[in-house]
Protein backbone atom coordinates (compact mmCIF):
# COMPACT_ATOMS: atom_id res chain seq x y z
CA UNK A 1 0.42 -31.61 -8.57
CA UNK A 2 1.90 -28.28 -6.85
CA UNK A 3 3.01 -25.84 -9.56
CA UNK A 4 5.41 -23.34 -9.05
CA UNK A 5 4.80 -19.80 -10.29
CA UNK A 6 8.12 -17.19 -10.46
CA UNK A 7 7.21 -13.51 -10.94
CA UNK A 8 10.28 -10.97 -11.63
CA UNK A 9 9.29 -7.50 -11.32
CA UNK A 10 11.46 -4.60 -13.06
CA UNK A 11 11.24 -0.98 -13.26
CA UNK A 12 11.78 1.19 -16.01
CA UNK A 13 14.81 2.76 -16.47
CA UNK A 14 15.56 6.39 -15.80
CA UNK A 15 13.48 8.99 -17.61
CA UNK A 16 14.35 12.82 -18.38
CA UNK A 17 11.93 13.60 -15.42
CA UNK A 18 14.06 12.01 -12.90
CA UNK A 19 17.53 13.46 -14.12
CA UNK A 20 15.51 17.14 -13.65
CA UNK A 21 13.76 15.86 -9.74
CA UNK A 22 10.65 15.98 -10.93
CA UNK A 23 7.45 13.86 -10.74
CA UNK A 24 5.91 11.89 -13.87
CA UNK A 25 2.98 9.94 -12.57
CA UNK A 26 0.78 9.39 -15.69
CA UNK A 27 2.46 11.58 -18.26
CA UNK A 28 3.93 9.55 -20.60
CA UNK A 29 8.09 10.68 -20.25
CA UNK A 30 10.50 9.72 -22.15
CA UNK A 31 13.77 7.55 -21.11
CA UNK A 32 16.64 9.82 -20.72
CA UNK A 33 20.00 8.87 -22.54
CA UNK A 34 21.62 7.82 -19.35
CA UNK A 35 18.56 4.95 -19.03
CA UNK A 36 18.91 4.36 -22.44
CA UNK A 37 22.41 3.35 -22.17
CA UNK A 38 21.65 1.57 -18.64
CA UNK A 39 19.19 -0.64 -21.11
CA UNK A 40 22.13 -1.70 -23.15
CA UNK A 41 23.87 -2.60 -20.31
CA UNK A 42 21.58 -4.74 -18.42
CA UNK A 43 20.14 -6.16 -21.79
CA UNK A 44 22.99 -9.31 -21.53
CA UNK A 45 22.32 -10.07 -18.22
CA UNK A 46 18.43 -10.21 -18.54
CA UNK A 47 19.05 -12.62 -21.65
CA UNK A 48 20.61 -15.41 -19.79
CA UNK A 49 17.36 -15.40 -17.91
CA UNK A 50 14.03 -17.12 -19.05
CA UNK A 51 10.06 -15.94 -19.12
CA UNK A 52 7.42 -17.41 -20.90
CA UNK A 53 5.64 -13.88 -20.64
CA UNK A 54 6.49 -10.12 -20.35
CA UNK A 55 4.19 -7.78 -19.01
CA UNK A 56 4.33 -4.01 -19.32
CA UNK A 57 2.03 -1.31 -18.23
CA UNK A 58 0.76 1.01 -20.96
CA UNK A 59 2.91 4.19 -20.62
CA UNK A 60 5.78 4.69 -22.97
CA UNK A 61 9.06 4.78 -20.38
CA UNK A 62 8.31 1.04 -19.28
CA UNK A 63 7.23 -0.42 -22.99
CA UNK A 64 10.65 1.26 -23.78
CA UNK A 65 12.71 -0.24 -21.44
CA UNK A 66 11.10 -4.00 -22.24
CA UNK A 67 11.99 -2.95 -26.35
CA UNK A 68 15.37 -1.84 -24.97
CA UNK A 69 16.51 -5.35 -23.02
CA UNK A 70 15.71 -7.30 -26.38
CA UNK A 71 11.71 -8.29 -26.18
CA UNK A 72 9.57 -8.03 -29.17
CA UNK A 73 7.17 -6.11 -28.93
CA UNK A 74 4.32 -8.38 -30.40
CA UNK A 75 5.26 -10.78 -27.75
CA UNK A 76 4.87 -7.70 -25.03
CA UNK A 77 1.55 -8.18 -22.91
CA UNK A 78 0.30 -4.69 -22.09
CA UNK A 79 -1.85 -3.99 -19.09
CA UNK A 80 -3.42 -0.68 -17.99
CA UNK A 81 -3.29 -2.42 -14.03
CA UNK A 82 0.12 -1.89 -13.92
CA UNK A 83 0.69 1.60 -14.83
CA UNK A 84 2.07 4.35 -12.12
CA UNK A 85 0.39 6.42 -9.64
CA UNK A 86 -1.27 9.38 -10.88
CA UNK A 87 0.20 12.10 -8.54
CA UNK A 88 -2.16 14.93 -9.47
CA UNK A 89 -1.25 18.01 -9.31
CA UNK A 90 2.25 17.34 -8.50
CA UNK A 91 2.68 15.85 -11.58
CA UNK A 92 5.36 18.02 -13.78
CA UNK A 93 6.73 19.10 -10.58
CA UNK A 94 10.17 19.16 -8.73
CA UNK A 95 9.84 18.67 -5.17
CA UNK A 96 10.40 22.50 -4.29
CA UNK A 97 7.66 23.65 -6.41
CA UNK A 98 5.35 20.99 -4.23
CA UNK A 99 6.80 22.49 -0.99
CA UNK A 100 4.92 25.59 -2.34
CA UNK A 101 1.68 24.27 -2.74
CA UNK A 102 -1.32 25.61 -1.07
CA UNK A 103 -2.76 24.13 0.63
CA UNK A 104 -0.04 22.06 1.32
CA UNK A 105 0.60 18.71 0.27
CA UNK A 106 0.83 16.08 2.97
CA UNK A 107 3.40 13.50 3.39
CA UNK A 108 3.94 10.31 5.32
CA UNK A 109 6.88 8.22 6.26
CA UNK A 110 6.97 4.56 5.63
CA UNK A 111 10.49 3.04 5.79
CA UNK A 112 13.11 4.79 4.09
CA UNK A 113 10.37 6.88 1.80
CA UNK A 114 7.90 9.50 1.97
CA UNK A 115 4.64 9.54 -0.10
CA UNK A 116 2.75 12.42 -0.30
CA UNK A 117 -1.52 11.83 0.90
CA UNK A 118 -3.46 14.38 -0.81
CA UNK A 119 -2.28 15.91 -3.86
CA UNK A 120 -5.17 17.63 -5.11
CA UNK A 121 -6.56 14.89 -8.34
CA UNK A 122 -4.07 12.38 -7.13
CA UNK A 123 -4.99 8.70 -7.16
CA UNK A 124 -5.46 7.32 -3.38
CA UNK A 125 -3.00 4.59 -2.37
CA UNK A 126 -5.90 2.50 -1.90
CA UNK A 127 -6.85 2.35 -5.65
CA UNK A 128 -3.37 1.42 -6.63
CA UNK A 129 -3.79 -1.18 -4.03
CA UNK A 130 -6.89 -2.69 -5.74
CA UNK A 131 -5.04 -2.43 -9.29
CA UNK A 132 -1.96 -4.59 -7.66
CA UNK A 133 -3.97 -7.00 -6.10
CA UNK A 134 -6.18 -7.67 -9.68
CA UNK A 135 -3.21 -8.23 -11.16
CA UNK A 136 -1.96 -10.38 -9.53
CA UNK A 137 -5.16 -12.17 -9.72
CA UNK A 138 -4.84 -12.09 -13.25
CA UNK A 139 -1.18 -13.18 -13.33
CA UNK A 140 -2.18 -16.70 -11.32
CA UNK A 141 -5.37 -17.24 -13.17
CA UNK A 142 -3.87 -16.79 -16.90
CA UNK A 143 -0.42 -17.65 -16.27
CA UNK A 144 0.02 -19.84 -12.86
CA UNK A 145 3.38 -22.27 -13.13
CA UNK A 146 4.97 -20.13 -15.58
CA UNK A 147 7.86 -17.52 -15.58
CA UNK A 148 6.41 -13.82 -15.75
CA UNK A 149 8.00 -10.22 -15.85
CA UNK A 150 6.23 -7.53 -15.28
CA UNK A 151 8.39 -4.10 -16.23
CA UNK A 152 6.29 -1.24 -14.42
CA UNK A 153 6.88 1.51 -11.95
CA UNK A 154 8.10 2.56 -8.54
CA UNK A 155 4.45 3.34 -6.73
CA UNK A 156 2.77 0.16 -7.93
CA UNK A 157 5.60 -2.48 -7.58
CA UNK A 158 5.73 -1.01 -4.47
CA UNK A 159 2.18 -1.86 -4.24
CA UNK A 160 2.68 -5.17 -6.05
CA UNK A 161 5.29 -6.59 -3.81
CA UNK A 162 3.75 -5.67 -0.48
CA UNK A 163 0.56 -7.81 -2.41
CA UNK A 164 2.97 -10.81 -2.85
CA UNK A 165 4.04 -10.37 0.14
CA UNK A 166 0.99 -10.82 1.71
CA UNK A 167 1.78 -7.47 3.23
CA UNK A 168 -0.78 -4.52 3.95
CA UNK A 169 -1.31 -1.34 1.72
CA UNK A 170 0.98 1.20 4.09
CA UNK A 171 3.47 -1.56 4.92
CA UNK A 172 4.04 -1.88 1.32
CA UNK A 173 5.30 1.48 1.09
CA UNK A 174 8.10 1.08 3.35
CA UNK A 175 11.13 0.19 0.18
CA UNK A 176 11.42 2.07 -3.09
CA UNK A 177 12.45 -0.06 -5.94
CA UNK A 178 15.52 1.55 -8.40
CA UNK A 179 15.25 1.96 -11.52
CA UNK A 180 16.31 -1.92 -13.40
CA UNK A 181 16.17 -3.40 -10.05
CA UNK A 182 14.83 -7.14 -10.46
CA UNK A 183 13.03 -8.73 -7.75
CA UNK A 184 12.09 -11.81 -8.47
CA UNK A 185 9.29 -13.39 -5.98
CA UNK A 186 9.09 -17.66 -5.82
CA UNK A 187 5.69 -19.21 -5.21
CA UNK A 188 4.98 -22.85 -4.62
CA UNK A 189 1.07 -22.82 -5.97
CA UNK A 190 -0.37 -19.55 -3.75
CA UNK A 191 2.14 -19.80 -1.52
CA UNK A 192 4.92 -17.33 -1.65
CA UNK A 193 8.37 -18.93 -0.99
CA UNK A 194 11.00 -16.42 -1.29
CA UNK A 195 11.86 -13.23 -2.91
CA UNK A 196 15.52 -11.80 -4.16
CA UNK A 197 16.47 -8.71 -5.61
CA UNK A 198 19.48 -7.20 -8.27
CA UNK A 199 20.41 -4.45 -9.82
CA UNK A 200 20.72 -4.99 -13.73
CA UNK A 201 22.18 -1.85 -13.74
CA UNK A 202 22.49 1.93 -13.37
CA UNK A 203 22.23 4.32 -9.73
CA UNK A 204 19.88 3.20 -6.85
CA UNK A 205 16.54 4.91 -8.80
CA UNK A 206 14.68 7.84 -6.56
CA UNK A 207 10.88 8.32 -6.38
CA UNK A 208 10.42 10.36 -9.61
């Protein structure tokens, strides 16, 4: 019998670092006031929706936001695959103070956003890549015909979409998610269906 697997995918809410411009990566920031009361907000619409499990990455800002929308956090599966990019050396840094790098830090466009190539100690795209596509392995092997969010961040679900997608690694780059934006992707045993996508609440998120 054909199962049917549905995967929601949610940012974190906004974090001090993006109220001051400036990229987080892999250090473990805080949610700012303003995404803690965008939490409290989208926490009654999330509840009239149903998952059987909730995945977070590791880092603090998106374990926060899961705690936040009413999920306990024994219930909370945590997985390292899912956690952000690690920007490097731009990490801690406002987008100014990268513009005065040297050497410079290159960037590419890909839709409406630009992703910098080479920060010196920065994780390459393709590695994220690989992390996306084991989870999703992992997702369809432990939890195939269920309902599954995964709260993360903007780089991998990035990454993670363009996977479900059946999209390729710079493709996947081309749409940055906000911060509680909920896209929810259908799949009809491997085969992906549909997608659609809501705000919970809060600004359109930026890339920090």
């Amino acid at each position: 019998m054909t199962t049917t697997t549905t995967i929601g995918t949610l940012r974190h809410a906004r974090t001090t670092f993006g109220a001051e411009m400036r990229y987080a990566g892999s250090i473990d920031v805080p949610l700012s006031e303003e995404g803690i009361r965008d939490c409290a907000q989208a926490r009654g619409a999330l509840a009239q929706m149903h998952f059987d499990v909730v995945i977070t990455s590791t880092q603090k800002r998106a374990i926060a936001t899961a705690l936040l929308l009413g999920f306990d956090a024994a219930s909370l599966v945590r997985r390292d695959l899912c956690r952000e990019r690690n920007f490097g050396i731009m990490e801690g840094m406002s987008p100014e103070e990268v513009r005065g790098l040297d050497p410079p830090v290159l960037f590419i466009r890909v839709g409406d956003d630009s992703h910098s190539v080479n920060p010196k100690g920065s994780e390459p795209f393709e590695d994220v890549w690989e992390r996306a596509k084991k989870l999703m392995r992992l997702v369809f092997r432990e939890y195939k015909g269920s309902s599954i969010l995964i709260v993360s961040h903007g780089v991998f679900l990035q990454m993670f979409h363009g996977v479900l997608r059946g999209s390729n690694c710079i493709e996947s780059l081309g749409a940055y998610p906000g911060n509680l934006q909920l896209s929810t992707f259908h799949f009809t045993g491997r085969r992906f269906v549909d997608e659609d996508v809501r705000r919970l609440s809060g600004p359109a998120g930026v890339a920090f």
